[in-house]
Protein backbone atom coordinates (compact mmCIF):
# COMPACT_ATOMS: atom_id res chain seq x y z
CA UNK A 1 173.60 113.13 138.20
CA UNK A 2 171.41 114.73 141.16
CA UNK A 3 168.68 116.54 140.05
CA UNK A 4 168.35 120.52 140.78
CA UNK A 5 165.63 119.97 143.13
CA UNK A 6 167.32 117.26 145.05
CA UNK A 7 170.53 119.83 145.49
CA UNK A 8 168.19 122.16 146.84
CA UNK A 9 167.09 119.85 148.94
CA UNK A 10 170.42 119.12 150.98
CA UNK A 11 171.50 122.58 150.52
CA UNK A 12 168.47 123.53 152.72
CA UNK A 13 168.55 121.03 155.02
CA UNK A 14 172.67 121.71 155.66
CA UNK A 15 171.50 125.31 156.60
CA UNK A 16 168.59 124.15 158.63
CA UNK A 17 170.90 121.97 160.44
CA UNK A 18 173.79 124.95 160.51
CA UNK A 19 171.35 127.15 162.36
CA UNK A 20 169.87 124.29 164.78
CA UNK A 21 173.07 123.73 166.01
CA UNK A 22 174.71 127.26 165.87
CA UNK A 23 174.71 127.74 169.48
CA UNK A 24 177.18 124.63 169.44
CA UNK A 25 180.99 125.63 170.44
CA UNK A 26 183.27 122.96 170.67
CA UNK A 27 184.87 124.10 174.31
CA UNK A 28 180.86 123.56 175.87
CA UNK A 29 181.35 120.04 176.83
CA UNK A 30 184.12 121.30 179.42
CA UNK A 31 180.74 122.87 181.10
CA UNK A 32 178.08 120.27 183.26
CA UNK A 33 174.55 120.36 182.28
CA UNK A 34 172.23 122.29 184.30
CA UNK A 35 170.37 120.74 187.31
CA UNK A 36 166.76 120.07 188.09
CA UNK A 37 166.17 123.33 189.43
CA UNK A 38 168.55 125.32 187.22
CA UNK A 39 168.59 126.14 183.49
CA UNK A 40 171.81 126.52 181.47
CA UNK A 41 171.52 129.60 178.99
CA UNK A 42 174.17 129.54 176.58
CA UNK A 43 175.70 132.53 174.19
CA UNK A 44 177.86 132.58 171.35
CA UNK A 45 179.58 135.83 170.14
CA UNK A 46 180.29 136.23 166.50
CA UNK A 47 184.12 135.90 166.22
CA UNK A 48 185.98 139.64 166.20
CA UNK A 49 189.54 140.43 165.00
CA UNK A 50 191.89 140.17 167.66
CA UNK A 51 192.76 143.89 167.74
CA UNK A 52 189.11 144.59 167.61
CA UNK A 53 188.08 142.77 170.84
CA UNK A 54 188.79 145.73 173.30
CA UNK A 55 186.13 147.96 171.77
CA UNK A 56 183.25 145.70 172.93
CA UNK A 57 181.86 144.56 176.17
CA UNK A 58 178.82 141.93 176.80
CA UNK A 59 176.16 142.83 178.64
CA UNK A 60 174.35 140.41 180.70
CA UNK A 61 170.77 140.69 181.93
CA UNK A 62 168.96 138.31 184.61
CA UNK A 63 165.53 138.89 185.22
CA UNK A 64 161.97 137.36 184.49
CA UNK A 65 158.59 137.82 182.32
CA UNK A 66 156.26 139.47 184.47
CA UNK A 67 152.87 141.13 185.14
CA UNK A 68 153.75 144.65 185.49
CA UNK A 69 150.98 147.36 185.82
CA UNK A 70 152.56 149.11 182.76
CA UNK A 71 153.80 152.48 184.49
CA UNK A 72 156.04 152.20 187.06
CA UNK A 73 159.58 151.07 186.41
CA UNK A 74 160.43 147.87 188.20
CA UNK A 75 163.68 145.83 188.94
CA UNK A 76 163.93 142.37 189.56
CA UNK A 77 166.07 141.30 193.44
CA UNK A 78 168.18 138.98 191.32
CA UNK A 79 172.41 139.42 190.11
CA UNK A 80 174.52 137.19 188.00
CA UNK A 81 177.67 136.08 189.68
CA UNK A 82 180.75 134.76 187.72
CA UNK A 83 182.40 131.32 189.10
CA UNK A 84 185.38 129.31 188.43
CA UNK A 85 185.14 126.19 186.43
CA UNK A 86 187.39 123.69 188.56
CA UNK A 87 189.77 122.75 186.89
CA UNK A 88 189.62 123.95 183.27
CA UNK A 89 190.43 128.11 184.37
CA UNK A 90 186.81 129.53 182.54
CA UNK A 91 184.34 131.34 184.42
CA UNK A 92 180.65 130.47 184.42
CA UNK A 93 177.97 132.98 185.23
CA UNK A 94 175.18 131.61 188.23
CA UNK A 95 171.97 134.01 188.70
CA UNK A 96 171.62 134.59 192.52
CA UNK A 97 169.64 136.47 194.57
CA UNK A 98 166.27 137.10 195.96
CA UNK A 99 162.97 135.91 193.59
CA UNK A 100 161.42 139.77 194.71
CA UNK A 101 160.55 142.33 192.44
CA UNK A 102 160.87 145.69 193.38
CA UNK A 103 159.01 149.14 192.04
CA UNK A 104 158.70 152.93 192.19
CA UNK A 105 154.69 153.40 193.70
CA UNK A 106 153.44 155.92 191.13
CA UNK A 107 150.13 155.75 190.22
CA UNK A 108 148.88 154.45 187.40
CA UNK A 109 146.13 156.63 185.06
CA UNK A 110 142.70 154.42 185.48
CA UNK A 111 141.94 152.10 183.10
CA UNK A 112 145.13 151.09 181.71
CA UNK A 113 145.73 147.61 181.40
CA UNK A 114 148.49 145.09 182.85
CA UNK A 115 151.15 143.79 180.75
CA UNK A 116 153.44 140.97 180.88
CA UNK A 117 157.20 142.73 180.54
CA UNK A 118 161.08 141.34 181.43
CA UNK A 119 161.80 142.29 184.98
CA UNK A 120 165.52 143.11 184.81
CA UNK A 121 167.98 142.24 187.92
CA UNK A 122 171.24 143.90 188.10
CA UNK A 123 173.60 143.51 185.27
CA UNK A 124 177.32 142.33 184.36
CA UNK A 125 179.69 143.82 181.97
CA UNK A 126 182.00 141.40 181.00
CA UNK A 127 184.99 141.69 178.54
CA UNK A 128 184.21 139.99 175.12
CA UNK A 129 185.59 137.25 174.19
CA UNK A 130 184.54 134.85 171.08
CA UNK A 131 186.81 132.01 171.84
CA UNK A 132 184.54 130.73 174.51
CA UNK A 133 180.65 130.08 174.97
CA UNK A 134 179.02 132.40 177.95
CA UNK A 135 177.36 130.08 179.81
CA UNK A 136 174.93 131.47 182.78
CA UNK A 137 172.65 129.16 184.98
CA UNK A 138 169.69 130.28 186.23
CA UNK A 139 166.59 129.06 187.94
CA UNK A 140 164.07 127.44 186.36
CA UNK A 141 161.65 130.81 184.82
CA UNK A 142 164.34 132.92 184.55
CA UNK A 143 165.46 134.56 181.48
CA UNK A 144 169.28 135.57 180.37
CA UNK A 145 169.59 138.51 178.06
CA UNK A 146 172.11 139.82 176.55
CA UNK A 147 173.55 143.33 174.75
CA UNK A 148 176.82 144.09 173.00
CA UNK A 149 178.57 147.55 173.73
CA UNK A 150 180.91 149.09 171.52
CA UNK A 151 182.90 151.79 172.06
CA UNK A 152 184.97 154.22 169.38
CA UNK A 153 188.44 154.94 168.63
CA UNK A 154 188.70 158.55 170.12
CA UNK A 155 188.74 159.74 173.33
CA UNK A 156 187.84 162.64 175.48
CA UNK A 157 190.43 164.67 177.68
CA UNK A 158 188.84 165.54 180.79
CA UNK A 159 189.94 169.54 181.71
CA UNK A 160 191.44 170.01 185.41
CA UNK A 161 189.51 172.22 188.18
């Protein structure tokens, strides 16, 4: 008989190892590992009923971590792209553009300090799908981030001019 404490034990370490590996989905093999100047982000939606699936939309965000003056809103000269995957009929997600960072020129009150904040590029609304991974690859010291829309049931009738 296994003692209580040993149960506990493997019951811990089974979630440990559940959660280490959650970002795991069986069709990610079908996608190549990242190069030596890219990194290969990786995001797995929790699964949605089937009929449920229309009333959300993903969100994704390129950009990078970086000293901002704290005041004035700045955007990052980068876009994510979707691509085919040759031969398997997904779509991957590659961050391109330019490595600049744009910003209004307001000035900033005297004294206040500079912070380290994510530097958004432009963003993609893709449909929302839980059957396959999102996988983006972006340069090395880039970040991928993510938000889930949802929408309701009703609508709105627009009125005619």
């Amino acid at each position: 008989m296994m003692s209580k404490s040993t149960l506990l034990m493997i019951i811990g370490l089974s979630l440990f190892s559940f959660m280490a590996f959650g970002a795991e989905h069986q069709e990610l093999q079908a996608f190549p590992a990242a190069t030596d100047d890219m990194e290969r982000f990786v995001i797995v939606l929790p699964h949605k009923d089937s009929d449920e699936k229309g009333d959300f939309k993903v969100e994704l965000i390129p950009g990078k971590v970086m000293l901002t003056d704290g005041g004035n809103k700045m955007r990052h000269g980068t876009i994510i792209e979707p691509q085919p995957l040759i031969g398997w009929g997904y779509t991957y997600y590659e961050v391109t553009g330019q490595d600049v960072a744009m910003s209004t020129m307001m000035a900033v009150p005297e004294g206040d300090q500079n912070k380290e904040r994510f530097v958004p590029g432009t963003s993609l609304l893709i449909r929302y799908n839980s059957r396959l991974p999102i996988v983006i690859y972006a340069p090395n010291g880039y970040e991928v981030r993510y938000r889930i829309w949802s929408t309701t049931k009703t609508t709105e009738k627009a009125e005619k001019d």
